[in-house]
C-alpha atoms as a PDB file:
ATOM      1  CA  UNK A   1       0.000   0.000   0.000  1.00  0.00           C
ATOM      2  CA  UNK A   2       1.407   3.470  -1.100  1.00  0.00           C
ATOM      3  CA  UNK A   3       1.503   6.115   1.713  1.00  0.00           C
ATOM      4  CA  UNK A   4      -0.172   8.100  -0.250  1.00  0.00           C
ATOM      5  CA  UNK A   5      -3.261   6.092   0.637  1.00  0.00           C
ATOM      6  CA  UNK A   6      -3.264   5.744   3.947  1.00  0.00           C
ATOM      7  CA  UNK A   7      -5.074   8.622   6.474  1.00  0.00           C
ATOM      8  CA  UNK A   8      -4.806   9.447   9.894  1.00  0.00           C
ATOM      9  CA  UNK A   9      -8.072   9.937  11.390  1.00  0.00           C
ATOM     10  CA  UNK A  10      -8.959  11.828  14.968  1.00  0.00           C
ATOM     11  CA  UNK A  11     -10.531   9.513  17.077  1.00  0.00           C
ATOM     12  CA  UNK A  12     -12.797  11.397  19.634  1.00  0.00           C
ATOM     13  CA  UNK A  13     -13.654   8.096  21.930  1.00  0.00           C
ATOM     14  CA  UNK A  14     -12.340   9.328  25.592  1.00  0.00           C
ATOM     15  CA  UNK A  15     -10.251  12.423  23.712  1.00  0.00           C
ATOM     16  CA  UNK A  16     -10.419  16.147  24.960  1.00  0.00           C
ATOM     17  CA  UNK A  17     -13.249  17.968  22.262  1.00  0.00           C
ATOM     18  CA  UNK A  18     -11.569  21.261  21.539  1.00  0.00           C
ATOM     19  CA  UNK A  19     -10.961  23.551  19.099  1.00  0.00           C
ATOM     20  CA  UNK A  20      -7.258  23.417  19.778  1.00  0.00           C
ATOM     21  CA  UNK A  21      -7.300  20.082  19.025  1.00  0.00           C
ATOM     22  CA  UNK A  22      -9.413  19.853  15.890  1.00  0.00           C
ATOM     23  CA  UNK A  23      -7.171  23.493  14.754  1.00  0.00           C
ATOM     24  CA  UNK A  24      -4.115  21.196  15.070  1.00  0.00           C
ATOM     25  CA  UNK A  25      -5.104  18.375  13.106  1.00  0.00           C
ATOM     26  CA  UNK A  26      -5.884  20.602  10.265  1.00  0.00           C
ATOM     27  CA  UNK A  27      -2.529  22.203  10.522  1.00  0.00           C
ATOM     28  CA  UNK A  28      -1.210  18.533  10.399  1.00  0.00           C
ATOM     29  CA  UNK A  29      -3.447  17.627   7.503  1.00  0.00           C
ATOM     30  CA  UNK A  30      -5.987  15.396   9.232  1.00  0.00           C
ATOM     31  CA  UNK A  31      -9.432  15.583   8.073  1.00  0.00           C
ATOM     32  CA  UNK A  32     -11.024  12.782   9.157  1.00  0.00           C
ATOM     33  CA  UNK A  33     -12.579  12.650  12.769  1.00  0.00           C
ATOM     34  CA  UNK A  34     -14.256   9.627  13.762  1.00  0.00           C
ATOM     35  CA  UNK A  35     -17.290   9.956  16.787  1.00  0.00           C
ATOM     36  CA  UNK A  36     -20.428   8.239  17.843  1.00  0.00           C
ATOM     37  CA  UNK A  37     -23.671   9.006  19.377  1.00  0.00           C
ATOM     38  CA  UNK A  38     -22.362   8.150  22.769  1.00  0.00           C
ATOM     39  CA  UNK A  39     -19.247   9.546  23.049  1.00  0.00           C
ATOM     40  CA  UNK A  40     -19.041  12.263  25.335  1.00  0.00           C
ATOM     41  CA  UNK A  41     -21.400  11.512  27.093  1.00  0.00           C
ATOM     42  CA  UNK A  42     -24.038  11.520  24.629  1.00  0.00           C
ATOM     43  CA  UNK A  43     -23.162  14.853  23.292  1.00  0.00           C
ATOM     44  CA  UNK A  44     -20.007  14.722  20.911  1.00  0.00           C
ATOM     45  CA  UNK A  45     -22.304  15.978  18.123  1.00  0.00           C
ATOM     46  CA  UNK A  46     -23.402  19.411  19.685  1.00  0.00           C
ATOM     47  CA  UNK A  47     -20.074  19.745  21.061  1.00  0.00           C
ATOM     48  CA  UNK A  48     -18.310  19.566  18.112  1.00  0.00           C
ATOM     49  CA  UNK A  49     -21.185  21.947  16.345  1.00  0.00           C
ATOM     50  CA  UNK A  50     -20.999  24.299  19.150  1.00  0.00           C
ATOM     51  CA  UNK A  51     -17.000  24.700  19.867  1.00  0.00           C
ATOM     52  CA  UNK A  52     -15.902  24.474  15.772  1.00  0.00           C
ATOM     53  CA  UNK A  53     -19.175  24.307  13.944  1.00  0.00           C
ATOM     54  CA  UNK A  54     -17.213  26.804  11.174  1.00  0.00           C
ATOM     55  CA  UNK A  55     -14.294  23.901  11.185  1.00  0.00           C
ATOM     56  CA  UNK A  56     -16.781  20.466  10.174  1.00  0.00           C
ATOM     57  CA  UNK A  57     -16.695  21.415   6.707  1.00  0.00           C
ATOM     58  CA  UNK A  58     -13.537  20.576   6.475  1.00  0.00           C
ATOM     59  CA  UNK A  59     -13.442  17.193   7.872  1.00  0.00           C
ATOM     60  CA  UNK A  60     -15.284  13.790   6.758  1.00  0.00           C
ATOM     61  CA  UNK A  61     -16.639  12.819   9.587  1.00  0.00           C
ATOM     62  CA  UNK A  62     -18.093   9.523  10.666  1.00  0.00           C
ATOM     63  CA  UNK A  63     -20.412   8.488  13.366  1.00  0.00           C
ATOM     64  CA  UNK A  64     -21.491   5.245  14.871  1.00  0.00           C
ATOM     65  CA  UNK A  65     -24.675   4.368  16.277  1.00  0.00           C
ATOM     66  CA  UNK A  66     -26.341   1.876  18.451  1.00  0.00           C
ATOM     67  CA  UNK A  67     -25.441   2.582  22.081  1.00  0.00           C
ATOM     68  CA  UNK A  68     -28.340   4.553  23.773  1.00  0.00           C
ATOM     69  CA  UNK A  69     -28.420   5.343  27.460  1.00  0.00           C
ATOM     70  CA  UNK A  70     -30.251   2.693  28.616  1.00  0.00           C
ATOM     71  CA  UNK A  71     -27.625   0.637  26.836  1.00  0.00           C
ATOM     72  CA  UNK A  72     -27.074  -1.421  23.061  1.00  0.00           C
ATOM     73  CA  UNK A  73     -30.478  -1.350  20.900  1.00  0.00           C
ATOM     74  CA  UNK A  74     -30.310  -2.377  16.726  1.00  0.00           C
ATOM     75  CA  UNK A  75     -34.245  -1.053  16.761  1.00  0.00           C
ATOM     76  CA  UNK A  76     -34.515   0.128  13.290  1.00  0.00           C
ATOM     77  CA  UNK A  77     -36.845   3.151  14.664  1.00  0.00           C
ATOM     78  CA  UNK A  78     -33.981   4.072  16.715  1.00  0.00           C
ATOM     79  CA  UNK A  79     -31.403   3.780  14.752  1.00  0.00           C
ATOM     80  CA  UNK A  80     -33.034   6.024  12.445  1.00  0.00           C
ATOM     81  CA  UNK A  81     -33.700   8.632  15.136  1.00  0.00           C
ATOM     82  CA  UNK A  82     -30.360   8.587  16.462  1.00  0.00           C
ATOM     83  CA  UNK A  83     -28.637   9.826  12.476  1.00  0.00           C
ATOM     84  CA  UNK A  84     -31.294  12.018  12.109  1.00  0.00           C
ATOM     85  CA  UNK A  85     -30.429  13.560  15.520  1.00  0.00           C
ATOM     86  CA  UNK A  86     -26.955  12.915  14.736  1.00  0.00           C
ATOM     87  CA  UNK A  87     -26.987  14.942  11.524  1.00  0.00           C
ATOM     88  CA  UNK A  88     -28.957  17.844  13.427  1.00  0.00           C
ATOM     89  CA  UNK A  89     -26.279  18.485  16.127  1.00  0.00           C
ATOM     90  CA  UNK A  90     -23.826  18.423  13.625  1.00  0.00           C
ATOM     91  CA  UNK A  91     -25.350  21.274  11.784  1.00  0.00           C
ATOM     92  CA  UNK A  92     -24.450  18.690   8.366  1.00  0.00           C
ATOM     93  CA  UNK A  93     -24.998  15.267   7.141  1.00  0.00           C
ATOM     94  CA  UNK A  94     -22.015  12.448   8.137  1.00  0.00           C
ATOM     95  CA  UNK A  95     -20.151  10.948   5.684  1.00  0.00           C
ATOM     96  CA  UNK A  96     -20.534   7.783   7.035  1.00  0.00           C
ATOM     97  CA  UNK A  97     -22.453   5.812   9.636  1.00  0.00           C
ATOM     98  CA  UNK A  98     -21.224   3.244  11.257  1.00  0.00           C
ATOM     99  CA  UNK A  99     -23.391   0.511  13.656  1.00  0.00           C
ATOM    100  CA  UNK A 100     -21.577   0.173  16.858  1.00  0.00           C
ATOM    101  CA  UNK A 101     -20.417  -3.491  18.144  1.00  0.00           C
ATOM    102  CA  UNK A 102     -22.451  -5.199  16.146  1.00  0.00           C
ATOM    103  CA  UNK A 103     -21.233  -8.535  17.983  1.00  0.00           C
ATOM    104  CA  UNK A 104     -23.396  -6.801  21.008  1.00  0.00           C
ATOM    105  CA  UNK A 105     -27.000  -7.320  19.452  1.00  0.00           C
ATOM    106  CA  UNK A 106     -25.833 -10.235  16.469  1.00  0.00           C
ATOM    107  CA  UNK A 107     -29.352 -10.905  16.389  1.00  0.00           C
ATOM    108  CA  UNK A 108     -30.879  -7.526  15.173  1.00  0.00           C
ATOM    109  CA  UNK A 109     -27.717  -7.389  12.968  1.00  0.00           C
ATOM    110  CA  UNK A 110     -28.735  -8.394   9.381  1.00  0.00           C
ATOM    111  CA  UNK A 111     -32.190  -5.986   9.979  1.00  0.00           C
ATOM    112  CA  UNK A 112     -29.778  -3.246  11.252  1.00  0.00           C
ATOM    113  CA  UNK A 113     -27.422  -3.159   8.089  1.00  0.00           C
ATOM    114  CA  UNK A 114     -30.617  -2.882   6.002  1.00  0.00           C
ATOM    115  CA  UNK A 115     -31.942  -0.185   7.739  1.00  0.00           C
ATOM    116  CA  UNK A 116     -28.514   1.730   7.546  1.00  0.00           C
ATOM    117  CA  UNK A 117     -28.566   0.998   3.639  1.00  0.00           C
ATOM    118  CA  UNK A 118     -31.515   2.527   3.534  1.00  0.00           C
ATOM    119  CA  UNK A 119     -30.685   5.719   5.235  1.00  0.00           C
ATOM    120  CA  UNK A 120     -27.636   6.209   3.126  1.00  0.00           C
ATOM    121  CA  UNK A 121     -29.858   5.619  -0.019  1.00  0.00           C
ATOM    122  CA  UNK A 122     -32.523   8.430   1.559  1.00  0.00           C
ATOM    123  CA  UNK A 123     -29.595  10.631   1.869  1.00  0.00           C
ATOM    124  CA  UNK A 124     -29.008  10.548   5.934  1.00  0.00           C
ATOM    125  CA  UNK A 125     -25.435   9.609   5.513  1.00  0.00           C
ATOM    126  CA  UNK A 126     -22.922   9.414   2.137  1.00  0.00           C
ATOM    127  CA  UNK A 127     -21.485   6.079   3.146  1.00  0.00           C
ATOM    128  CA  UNK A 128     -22.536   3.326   5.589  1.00  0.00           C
ATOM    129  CA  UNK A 129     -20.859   0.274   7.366  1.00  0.00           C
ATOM    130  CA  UNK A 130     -20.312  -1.321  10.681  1.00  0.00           C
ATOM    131  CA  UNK A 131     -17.614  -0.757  13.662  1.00  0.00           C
ATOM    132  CA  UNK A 132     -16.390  -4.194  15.343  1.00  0.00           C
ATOM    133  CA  UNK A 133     -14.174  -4.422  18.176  1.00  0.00           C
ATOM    134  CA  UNK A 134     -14.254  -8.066  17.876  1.00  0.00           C
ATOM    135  CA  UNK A 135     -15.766  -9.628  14.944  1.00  0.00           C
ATOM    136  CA  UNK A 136     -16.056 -13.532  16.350  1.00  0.00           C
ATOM    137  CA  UNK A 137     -19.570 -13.557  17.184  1.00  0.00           C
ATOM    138  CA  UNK A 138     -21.288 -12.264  13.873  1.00  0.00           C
ATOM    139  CA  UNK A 139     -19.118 -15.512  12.081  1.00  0.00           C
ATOM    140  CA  UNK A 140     -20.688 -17.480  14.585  1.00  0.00           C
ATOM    141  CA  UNK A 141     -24.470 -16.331  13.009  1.00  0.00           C
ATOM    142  CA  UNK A 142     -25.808 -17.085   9.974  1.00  0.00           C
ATOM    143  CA  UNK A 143     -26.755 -13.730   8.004  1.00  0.00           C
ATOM    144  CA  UNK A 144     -26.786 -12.403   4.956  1.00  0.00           C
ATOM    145  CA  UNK A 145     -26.345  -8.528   4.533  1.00  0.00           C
ATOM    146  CA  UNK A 146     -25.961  -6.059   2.072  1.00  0.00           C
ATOM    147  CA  UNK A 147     -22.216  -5.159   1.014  1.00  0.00           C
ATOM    148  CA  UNK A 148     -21.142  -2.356   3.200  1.00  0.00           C
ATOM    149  CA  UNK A 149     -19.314   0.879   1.982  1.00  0.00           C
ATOM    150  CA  UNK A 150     -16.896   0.263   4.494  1.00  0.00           C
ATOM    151  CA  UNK A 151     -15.725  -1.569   8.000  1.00  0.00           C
ATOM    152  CA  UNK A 152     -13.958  -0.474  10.931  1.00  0.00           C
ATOM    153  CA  UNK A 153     -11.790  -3.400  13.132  1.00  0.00           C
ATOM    154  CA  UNK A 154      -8.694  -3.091  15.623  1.00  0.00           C
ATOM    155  CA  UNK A 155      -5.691  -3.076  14.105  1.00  0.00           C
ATOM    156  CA  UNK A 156      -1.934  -3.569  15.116  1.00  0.00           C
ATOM    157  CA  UNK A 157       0.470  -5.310  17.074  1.00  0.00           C
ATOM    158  CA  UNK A 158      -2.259  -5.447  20.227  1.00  0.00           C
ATOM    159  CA  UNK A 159      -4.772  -7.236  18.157  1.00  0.00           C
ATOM    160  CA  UNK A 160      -4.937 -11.056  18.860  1.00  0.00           C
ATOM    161  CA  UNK A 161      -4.222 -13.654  16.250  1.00  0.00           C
ATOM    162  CA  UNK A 162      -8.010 -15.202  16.333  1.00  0.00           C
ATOM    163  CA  UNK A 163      -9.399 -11.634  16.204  1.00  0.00           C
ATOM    164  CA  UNK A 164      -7.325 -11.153  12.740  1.00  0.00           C
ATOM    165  CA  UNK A 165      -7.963 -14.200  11.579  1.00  0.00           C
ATOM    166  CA  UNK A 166     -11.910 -13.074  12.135  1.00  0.00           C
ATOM    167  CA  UNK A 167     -11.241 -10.011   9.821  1.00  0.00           C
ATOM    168  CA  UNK A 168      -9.968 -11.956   7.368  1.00  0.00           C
ATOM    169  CA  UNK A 169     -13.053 -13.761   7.036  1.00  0.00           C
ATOM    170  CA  UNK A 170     -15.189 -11.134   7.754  1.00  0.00           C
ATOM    171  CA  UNK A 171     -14.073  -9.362   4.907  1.00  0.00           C
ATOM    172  CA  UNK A 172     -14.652 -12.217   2.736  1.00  0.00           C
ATOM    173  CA  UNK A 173     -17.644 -13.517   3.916  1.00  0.00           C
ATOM    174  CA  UNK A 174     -19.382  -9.536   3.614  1.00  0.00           C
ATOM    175  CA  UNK A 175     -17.233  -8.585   0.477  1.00  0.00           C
ATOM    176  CA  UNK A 176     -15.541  -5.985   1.949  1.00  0.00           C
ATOM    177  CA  UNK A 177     -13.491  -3.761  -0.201  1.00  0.00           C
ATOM    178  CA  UNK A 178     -13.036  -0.515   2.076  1.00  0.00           C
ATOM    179  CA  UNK A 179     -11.319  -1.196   5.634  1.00  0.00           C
ATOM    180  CA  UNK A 180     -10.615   0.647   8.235  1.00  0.00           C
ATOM    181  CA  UNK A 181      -8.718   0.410  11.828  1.00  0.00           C
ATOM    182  CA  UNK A 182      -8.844   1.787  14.717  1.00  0.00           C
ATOM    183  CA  UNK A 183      -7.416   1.248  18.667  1.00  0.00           C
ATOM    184  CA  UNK A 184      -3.608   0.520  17.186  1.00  0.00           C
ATOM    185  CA  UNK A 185      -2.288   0.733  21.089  1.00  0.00           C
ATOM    186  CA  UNK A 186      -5.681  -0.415  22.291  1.00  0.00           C
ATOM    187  CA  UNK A 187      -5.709   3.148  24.211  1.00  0.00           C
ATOM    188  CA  UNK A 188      -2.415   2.582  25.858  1.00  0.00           C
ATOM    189  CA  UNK A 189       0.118   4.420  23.704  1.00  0.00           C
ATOM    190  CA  UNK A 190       1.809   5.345  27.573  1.00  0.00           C
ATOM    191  CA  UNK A 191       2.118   1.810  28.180  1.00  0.00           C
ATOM    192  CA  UNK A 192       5.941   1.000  28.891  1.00  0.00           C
ATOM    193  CA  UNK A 193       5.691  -1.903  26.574  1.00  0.00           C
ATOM    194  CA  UNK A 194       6.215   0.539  23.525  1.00  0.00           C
ATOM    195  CA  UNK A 195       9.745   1.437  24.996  1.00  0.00           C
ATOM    196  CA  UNK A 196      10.471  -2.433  24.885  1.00  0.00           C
ATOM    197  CA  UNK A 197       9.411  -3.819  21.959  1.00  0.00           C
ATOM    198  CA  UNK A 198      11.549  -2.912  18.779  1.00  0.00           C
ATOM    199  CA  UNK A 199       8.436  -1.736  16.385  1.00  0.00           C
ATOM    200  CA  UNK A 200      11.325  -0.131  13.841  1.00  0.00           C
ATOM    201  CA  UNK A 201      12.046  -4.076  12.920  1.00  0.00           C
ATOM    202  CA  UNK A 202       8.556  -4.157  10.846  1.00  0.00           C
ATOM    203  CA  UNK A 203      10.000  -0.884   8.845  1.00  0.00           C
ATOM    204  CA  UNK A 204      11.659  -0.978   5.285  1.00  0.00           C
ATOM    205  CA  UNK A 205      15.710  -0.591   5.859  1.00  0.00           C
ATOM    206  CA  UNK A 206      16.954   3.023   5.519  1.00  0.00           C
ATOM    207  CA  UNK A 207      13.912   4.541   7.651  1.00  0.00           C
ATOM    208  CA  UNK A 208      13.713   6.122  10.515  1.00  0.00           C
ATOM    209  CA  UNK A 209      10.750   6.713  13.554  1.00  0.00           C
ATOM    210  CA  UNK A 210      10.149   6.505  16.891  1.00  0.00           C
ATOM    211  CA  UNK A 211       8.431   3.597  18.969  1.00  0.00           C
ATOM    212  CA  UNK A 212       4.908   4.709  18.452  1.00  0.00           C
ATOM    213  CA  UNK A 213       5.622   6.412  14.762  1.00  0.00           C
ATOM    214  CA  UNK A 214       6.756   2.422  13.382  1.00  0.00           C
ATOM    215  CA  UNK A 215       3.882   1.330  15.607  1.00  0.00           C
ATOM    216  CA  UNK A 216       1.388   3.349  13.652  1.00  0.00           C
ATOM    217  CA  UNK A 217       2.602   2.316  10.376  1.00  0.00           C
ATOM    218  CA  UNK A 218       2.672  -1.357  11.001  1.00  0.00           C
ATOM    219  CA  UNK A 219      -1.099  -0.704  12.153  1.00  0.00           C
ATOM    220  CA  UNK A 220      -1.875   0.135   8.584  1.00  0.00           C
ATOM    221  CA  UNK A 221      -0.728  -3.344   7.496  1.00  0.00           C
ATOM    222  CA  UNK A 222      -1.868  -5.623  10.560  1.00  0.00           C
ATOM    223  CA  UNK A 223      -4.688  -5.864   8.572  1.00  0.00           C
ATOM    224  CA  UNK A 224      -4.411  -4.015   5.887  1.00  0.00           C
ATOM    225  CA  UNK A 225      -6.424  -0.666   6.262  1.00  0.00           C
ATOM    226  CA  UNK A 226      -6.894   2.689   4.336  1.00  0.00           C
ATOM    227  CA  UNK A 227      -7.392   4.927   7.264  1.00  0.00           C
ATOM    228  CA  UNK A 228      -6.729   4.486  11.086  1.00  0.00           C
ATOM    229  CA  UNK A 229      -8.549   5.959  13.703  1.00  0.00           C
ATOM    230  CA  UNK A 230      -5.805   7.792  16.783  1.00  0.00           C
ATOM    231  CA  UNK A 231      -7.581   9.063  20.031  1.00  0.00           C
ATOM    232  CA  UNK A 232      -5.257  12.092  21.460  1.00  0.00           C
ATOM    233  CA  UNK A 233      -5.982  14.998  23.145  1.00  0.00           C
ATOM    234  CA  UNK A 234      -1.957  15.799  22.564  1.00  0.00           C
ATOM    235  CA  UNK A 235      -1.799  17.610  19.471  1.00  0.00           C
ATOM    236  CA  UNK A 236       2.140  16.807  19.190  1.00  0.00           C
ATOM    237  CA  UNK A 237       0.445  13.085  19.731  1.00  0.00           C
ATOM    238  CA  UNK A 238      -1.316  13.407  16.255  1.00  0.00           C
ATOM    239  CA  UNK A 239       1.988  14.817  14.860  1.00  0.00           C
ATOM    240  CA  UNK A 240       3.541  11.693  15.468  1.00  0.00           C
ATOM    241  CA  UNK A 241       0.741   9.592  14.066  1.00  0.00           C
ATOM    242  CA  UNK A 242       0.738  11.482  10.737  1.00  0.00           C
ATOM    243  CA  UNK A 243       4.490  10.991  10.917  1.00  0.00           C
ATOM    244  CA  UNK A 244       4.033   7.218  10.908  1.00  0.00           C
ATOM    245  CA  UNK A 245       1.430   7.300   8.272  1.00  0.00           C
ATOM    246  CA  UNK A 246       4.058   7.888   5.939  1.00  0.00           C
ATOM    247  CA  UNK A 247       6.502   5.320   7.109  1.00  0.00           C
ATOM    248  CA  UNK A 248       6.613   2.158   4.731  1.00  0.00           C
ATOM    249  CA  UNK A 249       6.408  -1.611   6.611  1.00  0.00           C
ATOM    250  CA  UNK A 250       8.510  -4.556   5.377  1.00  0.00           C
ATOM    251  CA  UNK A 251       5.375  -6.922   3.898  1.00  0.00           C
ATOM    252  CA  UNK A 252       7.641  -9.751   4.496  1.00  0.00           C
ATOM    253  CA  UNK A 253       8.278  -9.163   7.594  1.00  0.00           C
ATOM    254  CA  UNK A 254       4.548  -8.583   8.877  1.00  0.00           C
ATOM    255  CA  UNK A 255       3.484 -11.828   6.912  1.00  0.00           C
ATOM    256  CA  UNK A 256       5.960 -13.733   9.274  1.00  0.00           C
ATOM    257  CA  UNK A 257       4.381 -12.139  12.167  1.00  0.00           C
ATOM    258  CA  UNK A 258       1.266 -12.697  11.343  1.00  0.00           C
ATOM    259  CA  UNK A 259       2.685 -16.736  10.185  1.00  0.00           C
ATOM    260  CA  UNK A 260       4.041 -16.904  13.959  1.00  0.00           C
ATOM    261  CA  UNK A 261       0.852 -15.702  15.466  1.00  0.00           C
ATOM    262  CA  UNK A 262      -1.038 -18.280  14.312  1.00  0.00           C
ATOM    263  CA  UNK A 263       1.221 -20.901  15.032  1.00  0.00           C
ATOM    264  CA  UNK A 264       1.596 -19.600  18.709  1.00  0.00           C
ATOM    265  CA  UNK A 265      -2.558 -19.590  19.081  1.00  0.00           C
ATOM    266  CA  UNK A 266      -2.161 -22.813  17.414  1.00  0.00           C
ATOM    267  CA  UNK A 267      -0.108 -24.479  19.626  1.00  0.00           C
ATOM    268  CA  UNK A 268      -1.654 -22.870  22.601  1.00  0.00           C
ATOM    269  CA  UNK A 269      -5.046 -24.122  21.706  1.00  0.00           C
ATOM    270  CA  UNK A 270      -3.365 -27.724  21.394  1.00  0.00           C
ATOM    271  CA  UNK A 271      -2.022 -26.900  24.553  1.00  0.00           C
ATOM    272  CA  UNK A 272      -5.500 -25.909  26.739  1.00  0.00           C
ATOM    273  CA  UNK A 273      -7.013 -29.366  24.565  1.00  0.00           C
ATOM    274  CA  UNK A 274      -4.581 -31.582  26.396  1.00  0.00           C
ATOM    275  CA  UNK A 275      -5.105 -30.167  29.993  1.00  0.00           C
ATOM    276  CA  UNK A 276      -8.952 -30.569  29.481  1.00  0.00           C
ATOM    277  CA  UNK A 277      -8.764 -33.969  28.467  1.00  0.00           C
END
């Protein structure tokens, strides 16, 4: 994948909503931001409109629904009432829609992704799709849905080797063509463990980045995604994202990784078999 394709994205789950912030990414060349009707506490929408309602034109922004206060609901009617709201705080129409978790309500799924086709065809939205932080249940259902415009899944060195291996098949079994990630430090970019593990080895030779730059551009290939959603409040944070957007990853050296990942979840199934025999 060229560089060229690949786009940062402001992630706004548990991230500071200020104009600073959305000022900087600009500045930095972001224009993607990536909400939901919960985040915020139910009120990312209006404060987005109300802080830098002169800035949203110049962002693509998605949204995700399906989380309501009393908890996770697919109920078409709902659903429908929560873009429409959606698109009212915002003062404009989202780009794309995204369900939420989908593995939460895997029963109401299939019904949900027709009703978000719908809405995109009635103009509520340009694009629509489904976010899943863990895509194992909906294989487990049987369903058939219409092809989405595009997916969001974790991506990165964090994600687990049965949770990839569920993309993979996700994105055959619903035709996916557009995919996105999200999470690549599973909200832990602090975490000690990036001063310990050598994320430059995934790089191209003759390249240079920090710990959480080579992590970010390995992201992009563990699966292989078009955009990648960062949560920061740190606008020198988002620097360093966009830095590693533009890093290039060794393909041989992921598809090893993602060779030994298997065969370590395959030999530590093998392993749990034996001990519950």
């Amino acid at each position: 994948m060229r560089t060229a394709d690949r786009r940062i994205a402001l992630g706004l789950y548990r991230t500071g909503h200020t104009r600073h912030l959305l000022e900087g990414a600009l500045e930095l060349g972001v224009t993607d931001l990536d909400t939901a009707f919960n985040y915020h506490h139910f009120a990312s929408h209006r404060t987005l409109a109300a802080i830098a309602g002169d800035l949203l034109p110049a962002f693509t922004i998605s949204t995700k629904v399906g989380y309501f206060p009393d908890g996770h609901d697919f109920d078409p009617a709902r659903l429908r009432a929560a873009v429409e709201q959606s698109a009212r705080e915002l003062g404009r129409t989202p780009d794309t829609v995204l369900l939420h978790n989908p593995e939460s309500s895997v029963e109401g799924f299939a019904c949900a992704c027709t009703v978000l086709r719908e809405m995109r065809d009635a103009g509520l939205c340009k694009n629509w799709g489904f976010s899943t932080w863990d895509p194992r249940r909906l294989l487990e259902a049987h369903w058939a849905i219409p092809r989405p415009d595009v997916v969001m899944v974790r991506a990165g060195l964090t994600v687990s080797a049965a949770i990839l291996n569920a993309v993979d098949e996700l994105v055959d079994r619903a035709e996916i063509t557009e995919l996105w990630g999200m999470a690549p430090f599973a909200g832990k970019a602090d975490d000690s463990i990036w001063q310990t593990v050598d994320t430059s080895t995934f790089l191209l030779p003759g390249q240079q980045g920090g710990a959480l730059q080579a992590g970010v551009a390995t992201a992009f290939a563990i699966p292989k995604v078009t955009r990648l959603a960062v949560g920061t409040s740190v606008v020198e944070h988002l620097a360093e994202a966009v830095c590693g957007s533009r890093l290039e990853v060794s393909t041989e050296r992921v598809t090893e990784y993602r060779a030994l990942l298997r065969e370590r979840a395959t030999v530590s199934a093998r392993a749990l078999s034996r001990k519950e025999r």
